[in-house]
C-alpha atoms as a PDB file:
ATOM      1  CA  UNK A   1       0.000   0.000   0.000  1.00  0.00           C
ATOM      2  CA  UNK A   2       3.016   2.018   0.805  1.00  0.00           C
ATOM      3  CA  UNK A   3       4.047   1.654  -2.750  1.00  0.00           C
ATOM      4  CA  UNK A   4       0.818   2.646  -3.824  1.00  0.00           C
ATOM      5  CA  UNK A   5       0.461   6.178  -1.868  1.00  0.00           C
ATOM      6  CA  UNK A   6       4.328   7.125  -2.986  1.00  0.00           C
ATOM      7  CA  UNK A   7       2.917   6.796  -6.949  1.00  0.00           C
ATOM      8  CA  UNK A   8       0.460   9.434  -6.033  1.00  0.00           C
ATOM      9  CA  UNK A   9       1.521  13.407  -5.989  1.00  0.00           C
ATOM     10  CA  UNK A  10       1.675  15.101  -3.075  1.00  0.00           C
ATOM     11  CA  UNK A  11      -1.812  16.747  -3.512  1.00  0.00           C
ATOM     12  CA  UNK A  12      -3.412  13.568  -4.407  1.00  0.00           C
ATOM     13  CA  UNK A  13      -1.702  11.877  -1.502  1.00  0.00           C
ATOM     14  CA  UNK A  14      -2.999  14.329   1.084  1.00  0.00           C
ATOM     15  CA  UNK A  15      -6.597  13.869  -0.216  1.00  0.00           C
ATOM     16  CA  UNK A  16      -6.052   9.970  -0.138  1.00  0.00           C
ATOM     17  CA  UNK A  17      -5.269  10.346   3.270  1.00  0.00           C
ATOM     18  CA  UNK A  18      -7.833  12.376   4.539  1.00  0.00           C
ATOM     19  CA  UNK A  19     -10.857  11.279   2.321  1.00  0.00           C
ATOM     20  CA  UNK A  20     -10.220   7.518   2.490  1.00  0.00           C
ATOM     21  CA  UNK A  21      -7.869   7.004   5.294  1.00  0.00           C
ATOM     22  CA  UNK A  22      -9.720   9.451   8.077  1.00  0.00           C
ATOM     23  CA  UNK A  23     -12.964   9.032   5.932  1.00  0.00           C
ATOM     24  CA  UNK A  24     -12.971  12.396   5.966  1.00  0.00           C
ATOM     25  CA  UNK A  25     -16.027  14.360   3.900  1.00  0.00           C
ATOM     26  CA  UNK A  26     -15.217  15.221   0.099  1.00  0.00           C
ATOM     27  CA  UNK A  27     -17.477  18.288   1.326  1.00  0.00           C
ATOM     28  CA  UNK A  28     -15.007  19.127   4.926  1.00  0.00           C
ATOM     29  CA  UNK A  29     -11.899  18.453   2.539  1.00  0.00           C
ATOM     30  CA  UNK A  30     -12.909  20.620   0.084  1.00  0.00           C
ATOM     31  CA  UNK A  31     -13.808  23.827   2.423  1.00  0.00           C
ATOM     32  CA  UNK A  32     -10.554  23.137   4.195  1.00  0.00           C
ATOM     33  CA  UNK A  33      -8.805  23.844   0.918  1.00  0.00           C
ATOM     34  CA  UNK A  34     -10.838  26.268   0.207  1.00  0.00           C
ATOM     35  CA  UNK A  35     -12.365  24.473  -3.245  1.00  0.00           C
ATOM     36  CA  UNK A  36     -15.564  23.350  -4.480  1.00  0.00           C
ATOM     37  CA  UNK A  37     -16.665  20.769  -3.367  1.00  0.00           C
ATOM     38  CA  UNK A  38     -17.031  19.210  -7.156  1.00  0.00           C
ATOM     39  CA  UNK A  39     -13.439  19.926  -8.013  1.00  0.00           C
ATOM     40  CA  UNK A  40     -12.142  17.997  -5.445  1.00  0.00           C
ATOM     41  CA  UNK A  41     -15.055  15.213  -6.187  1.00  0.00           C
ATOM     42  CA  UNK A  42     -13.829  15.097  -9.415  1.00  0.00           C
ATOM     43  CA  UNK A  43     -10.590  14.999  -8.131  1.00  0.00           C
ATOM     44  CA  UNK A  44     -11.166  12.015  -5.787  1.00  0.00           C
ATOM     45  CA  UNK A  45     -12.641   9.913  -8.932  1.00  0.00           C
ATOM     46  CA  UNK A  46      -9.010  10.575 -10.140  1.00  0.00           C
ATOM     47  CA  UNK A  47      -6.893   9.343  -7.443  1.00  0.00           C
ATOM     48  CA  UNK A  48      -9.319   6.125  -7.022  1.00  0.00           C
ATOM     49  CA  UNK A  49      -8.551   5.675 -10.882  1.00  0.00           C
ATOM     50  CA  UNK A  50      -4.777   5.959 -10.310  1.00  0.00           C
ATOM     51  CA  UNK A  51      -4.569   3.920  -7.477  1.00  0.00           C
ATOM     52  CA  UNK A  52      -6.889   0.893  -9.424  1.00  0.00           C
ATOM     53  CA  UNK A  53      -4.325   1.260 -12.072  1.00  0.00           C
ATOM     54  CA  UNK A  54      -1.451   1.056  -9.566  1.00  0.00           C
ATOM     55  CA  UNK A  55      -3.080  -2.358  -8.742  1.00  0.00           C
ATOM     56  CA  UNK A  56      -3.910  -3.515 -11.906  1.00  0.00           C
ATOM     57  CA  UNK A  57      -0.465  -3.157 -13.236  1.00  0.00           C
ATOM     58  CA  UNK A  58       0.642  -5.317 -10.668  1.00  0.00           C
ATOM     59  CA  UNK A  59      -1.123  -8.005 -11.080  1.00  0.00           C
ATOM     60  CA  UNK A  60      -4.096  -8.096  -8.532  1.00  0.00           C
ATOM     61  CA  UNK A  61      -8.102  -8.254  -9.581  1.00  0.00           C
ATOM     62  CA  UNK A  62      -9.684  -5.075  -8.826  1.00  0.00           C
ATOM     63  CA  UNK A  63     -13.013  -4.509  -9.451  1.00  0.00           C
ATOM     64  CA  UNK A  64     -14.677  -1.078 -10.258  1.00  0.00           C
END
């Protein structure tokens, strides 16, 4: 999993962290950045894409 955070940028790692780590809300995240909450939604979808990929390419089954 360690692997998997480090392929992430720093931005995306943070949000990683705090969305799906501390289950923190997209909504919470987003005013604490000061950004809509839809940018950073969007954003999320993005990580979550990265990260299957990250899997993927090494071999495990992950489903959507």
């Amino acid at each position: 999993m360690q692997d998997a955070m480090d392929s992430l940028l720093p931005e995306e790692r943070e949000l990683a962290m705090k969305v799906f780590g501390e289950e923190m809300q997209v909504s919470e995240f987003a005013k604490s950045k000061n950004e809509s909450r839809t940018t950073v939604s969007s954003r999320k979808q993005r990580v979550l894409e990265k990260l299957r990929l990250f899997f993927e390419d090494r071999g495990f089954d992950v489903h959507k």
